[in-house]
Protein backbone atom coordinates (compact mmCIF):
# COMPACT_ATOMS: atom_id res chain seq x y z
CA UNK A 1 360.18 153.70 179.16
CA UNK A 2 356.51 154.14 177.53
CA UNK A 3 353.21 154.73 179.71
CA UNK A 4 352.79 150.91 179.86
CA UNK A 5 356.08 149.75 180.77
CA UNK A 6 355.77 152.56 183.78
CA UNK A 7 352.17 151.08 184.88
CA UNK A 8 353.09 147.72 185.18
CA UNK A 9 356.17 149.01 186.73
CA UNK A 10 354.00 150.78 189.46
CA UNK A 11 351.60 148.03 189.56
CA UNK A 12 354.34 145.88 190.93
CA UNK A 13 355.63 148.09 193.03
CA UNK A 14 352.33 148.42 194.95
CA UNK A 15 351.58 144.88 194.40
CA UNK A 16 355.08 144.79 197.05
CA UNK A 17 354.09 147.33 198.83
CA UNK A 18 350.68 146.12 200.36
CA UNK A 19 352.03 142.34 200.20
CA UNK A 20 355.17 143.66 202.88
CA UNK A 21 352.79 146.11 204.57
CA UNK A 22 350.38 143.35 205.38
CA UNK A 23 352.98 140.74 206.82
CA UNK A 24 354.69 143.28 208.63
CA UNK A 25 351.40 145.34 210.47
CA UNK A 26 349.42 141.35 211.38
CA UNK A 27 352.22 140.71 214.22
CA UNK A 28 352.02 143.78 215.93
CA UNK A 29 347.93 143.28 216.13
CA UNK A 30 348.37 140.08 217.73
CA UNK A 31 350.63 140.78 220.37
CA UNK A 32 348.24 143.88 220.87
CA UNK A 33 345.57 141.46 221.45
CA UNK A 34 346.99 139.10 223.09
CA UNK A 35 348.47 141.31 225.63
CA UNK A 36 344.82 142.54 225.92
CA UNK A 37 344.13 138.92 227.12
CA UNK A 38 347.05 138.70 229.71
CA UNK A 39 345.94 142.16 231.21
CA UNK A 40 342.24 140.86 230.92
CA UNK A 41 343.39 137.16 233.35
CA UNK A 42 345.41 139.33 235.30
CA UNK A 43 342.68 141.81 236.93
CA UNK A 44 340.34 138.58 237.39
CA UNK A 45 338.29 139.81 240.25
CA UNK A 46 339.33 142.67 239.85
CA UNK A 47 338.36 143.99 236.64
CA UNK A 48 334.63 145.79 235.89
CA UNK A 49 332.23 146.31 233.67
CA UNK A 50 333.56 148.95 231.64
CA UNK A 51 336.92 147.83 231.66
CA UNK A 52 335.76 144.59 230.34
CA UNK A 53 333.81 146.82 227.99
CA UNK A 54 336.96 148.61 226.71
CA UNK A 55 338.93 145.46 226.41
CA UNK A 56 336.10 144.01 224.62
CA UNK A 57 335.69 146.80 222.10
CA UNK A 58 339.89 146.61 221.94
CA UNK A 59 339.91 143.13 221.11
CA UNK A 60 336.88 143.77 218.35
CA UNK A 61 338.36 146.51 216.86
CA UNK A 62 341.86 144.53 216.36
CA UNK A 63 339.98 141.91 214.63
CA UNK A 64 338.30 143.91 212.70
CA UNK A 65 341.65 146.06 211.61
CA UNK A 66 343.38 142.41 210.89
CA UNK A 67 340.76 141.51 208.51
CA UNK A 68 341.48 144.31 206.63
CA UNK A 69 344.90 143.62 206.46
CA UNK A 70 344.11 139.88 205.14
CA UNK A 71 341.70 141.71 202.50
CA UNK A 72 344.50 143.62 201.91
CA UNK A 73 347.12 141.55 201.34
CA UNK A 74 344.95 138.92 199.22
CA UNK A 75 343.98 142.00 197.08
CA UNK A 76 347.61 142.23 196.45
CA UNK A 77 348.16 138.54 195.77
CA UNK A 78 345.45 138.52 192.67
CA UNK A 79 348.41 138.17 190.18
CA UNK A 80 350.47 135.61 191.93
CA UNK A 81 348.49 133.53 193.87
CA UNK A 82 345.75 130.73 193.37
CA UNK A 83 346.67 130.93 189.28
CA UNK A 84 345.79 126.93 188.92
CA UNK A 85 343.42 126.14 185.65
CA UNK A 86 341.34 123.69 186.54
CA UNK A 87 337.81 122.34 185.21
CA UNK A 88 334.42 124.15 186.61
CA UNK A 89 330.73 123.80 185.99
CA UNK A 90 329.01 126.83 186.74
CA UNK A 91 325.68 125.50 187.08
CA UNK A 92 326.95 123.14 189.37
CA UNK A 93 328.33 125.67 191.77
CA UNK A 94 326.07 128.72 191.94
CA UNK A 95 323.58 126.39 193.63
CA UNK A 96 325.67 125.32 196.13
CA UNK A 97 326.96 128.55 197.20
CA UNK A 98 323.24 129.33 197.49
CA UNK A 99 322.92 126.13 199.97
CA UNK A 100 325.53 128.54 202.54
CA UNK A 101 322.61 130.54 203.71
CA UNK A 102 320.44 127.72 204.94
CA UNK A 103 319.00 130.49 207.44
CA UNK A 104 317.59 132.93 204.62
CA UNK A 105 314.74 132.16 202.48
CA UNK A 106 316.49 132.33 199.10
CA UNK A 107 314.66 131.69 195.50
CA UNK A 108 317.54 131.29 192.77
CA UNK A 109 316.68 131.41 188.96
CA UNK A 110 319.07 130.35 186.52
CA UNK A 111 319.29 130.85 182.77
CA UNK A 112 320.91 131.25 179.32
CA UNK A 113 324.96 129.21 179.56
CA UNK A 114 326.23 128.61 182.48
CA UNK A 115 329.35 126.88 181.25
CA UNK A 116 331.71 124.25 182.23
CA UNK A 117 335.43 125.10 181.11
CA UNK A 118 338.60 125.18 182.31
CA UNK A 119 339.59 128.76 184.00
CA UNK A 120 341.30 129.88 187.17
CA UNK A 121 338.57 127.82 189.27
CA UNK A 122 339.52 129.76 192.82
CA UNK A 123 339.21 133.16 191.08
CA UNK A 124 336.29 132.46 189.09
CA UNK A 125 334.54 131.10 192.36
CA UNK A 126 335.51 133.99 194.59
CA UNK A 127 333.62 136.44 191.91
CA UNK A 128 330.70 134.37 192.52
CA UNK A 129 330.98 134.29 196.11
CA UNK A 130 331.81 137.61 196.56
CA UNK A 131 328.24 138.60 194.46
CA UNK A 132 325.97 136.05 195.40
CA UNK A 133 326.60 136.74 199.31
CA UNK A 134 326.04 140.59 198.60
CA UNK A 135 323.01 140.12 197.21
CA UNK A 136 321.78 137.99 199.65
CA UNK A 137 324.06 139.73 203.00
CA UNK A 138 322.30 143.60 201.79
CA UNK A 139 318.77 142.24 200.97
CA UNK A 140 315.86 142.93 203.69
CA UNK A 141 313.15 140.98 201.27
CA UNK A 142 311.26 138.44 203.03
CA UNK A 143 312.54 136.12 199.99
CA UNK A 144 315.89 136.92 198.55
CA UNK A 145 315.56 136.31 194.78
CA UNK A 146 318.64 135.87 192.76
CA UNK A 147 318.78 135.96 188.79
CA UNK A 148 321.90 134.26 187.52
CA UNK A 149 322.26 134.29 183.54
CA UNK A 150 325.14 132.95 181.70
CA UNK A 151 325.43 134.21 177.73
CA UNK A 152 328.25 133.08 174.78
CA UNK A 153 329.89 136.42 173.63
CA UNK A 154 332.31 135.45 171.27
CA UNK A 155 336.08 135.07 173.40
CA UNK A 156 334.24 135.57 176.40
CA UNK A 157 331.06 134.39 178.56
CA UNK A 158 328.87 137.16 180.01
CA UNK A 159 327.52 136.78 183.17
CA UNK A 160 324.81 138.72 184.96
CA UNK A 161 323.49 138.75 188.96
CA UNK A 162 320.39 140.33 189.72
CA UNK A 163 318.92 140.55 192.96
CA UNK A 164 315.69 141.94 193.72
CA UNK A 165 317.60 144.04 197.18
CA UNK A 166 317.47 147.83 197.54
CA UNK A 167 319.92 148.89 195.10
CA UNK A 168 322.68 151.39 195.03
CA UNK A 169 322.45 154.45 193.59
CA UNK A 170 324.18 155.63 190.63
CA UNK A 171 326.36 158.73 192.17
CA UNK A 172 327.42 155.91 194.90
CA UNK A 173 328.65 153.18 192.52
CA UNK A 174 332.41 153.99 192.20
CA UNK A 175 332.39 153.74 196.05
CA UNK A 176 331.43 150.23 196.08
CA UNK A 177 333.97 149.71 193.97
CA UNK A 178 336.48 151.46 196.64
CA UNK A 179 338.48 149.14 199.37
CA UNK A 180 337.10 149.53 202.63
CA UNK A 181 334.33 151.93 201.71
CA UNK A 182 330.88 150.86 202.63
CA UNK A 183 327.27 151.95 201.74
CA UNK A 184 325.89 151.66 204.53
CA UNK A 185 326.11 153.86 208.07
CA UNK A 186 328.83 152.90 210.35
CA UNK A 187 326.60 151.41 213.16
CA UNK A 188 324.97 149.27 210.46
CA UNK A 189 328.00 148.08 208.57
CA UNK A 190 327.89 143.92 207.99
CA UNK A 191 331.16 144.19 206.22
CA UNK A 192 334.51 145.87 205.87
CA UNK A 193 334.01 146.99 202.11
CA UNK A 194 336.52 144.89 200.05
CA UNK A 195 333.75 142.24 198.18
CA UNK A 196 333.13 144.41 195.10
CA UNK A 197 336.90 145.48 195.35
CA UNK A 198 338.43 142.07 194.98
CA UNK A 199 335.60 141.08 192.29
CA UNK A 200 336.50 143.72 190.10
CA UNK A 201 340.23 143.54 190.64
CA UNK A 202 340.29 139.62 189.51
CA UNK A 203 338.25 140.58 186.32
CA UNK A 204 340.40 143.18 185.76
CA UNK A 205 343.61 140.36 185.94
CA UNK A 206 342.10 137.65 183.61
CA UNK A 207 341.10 140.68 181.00
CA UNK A 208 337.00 140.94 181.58
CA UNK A 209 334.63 144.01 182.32
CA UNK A 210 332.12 144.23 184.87
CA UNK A 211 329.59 146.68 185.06
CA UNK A 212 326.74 147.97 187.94
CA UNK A 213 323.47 148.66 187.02
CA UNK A 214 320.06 149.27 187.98
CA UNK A 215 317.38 145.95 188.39
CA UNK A 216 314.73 145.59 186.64
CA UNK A 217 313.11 145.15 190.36
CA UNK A 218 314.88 148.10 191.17
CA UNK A 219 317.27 146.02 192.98
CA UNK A 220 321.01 145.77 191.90
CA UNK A 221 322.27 144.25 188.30
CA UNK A 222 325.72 142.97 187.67
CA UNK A 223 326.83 142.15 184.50
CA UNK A 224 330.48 140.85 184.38
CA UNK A 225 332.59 138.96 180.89
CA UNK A 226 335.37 136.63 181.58
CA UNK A 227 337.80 134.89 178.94
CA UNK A 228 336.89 131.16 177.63
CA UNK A 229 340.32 130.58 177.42
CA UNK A 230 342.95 131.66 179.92
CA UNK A 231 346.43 132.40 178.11
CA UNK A 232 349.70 132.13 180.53
């Protein structure tokens, strides 16, 4: 067996690894918090303030574990789930996902080719998602600026997202790459860690690159390719 047989071989195996591992860890989380909710009706009157405080922080840190597990188990899924081709028009879309954050002042400027073309629509739409929200979920600017470009490079269209946000540094951009690690101090976290994850692990399935840099307004820069064509 050659080097590349053996990596797809222990691709898959991890692929049904984390897909058994996340089925099999969600149902004990529920019945922990829903036992958490008995006890909770149970001491009625009875109960204080910092029991209810400990229940409370029970029940949030459940949650927050069973998210994981979801982000988990979709991260295993990437190959064998949501592989439909249909028809998308980018330029269409971005600006809608934009419309999501009706509470934020957001300024979006598009350029270059932002295609329509058949692709794996869900996939293609969760990269977006995934980028658009960080750069608008990790931005303290009184106006969140977003710079979407869309270029023809031969088999593939390159994208770019640039937001005009803090930035990450360059010794910290392998971790944002990481499942479950986050930039940002624990008391401040807004997320579990698993949106840069899951964007580079679809490019990485349909055969693109993606790549972190600096901003020009010293914010972050995203540049990612993905195929015109999607062979099956």
């Amino acid at each position: 067996m050659n080097w590349e047989a053996k990596y797809l071989k222990l691709k898959k195996e991890f692929d049904d690894f984390a897909y058994i591992v996340s089925h099999d860890l969600r149902a004990p989380l529920r019945a922990i918090s829903n036992l958490s909710d008995w006890i909770q009706d149970d001491l009625g009157e009875h109960s204080n303030e910092d029991v209810t405080t400990n229940f409370n922080l029970l029940k949030e840190r459940t949650a927050k574990l069973d998210t994981m597990i979801i982000a988990l188990l979709e991260y295993s899924r990437v190959g064998r789930m949501n592989l439909e081709i249909e028809q998308i028009d980018l330029s269409n879309m971005v600006p809608l996902m934009v419309e999501e954050f009706k509470e934020k002042k957001i300024r979006i400027e598009m350029a270059g080719t932002l295609p329509a073309f058949e692709t794996y629509k869900h996939k293609i739409t969760t990269v977006f998602k995934y980028l658009i929200s960080n750069a608008v979920n990790f931005n303290h600017q009184s106006e969140t600026i977003i710079h979407v470009r869309g270029e023809d490079a031969g088999d593939f269209y390159q994208f770019t997202i640039e937001d005009n946000g803090p930035g990450i540094p360059a010794d910290k951009r392998d971790m944002a790459f990481t499942m479950f690690r986050s930039l940002q101090p624990a008391d401040q976290q807004k997320s579990i860690g698993v949106g840069l994850t899951m964007v580079s692990r679809i490019i990485d399935f349909v055969g693109g690159s993606i790549v972190m840099e600096d901003g020009a307004s010293g914010g972050t820069k995203i540049t990612f390719t993905w195929p015109k064509k999607i062979i099956s």
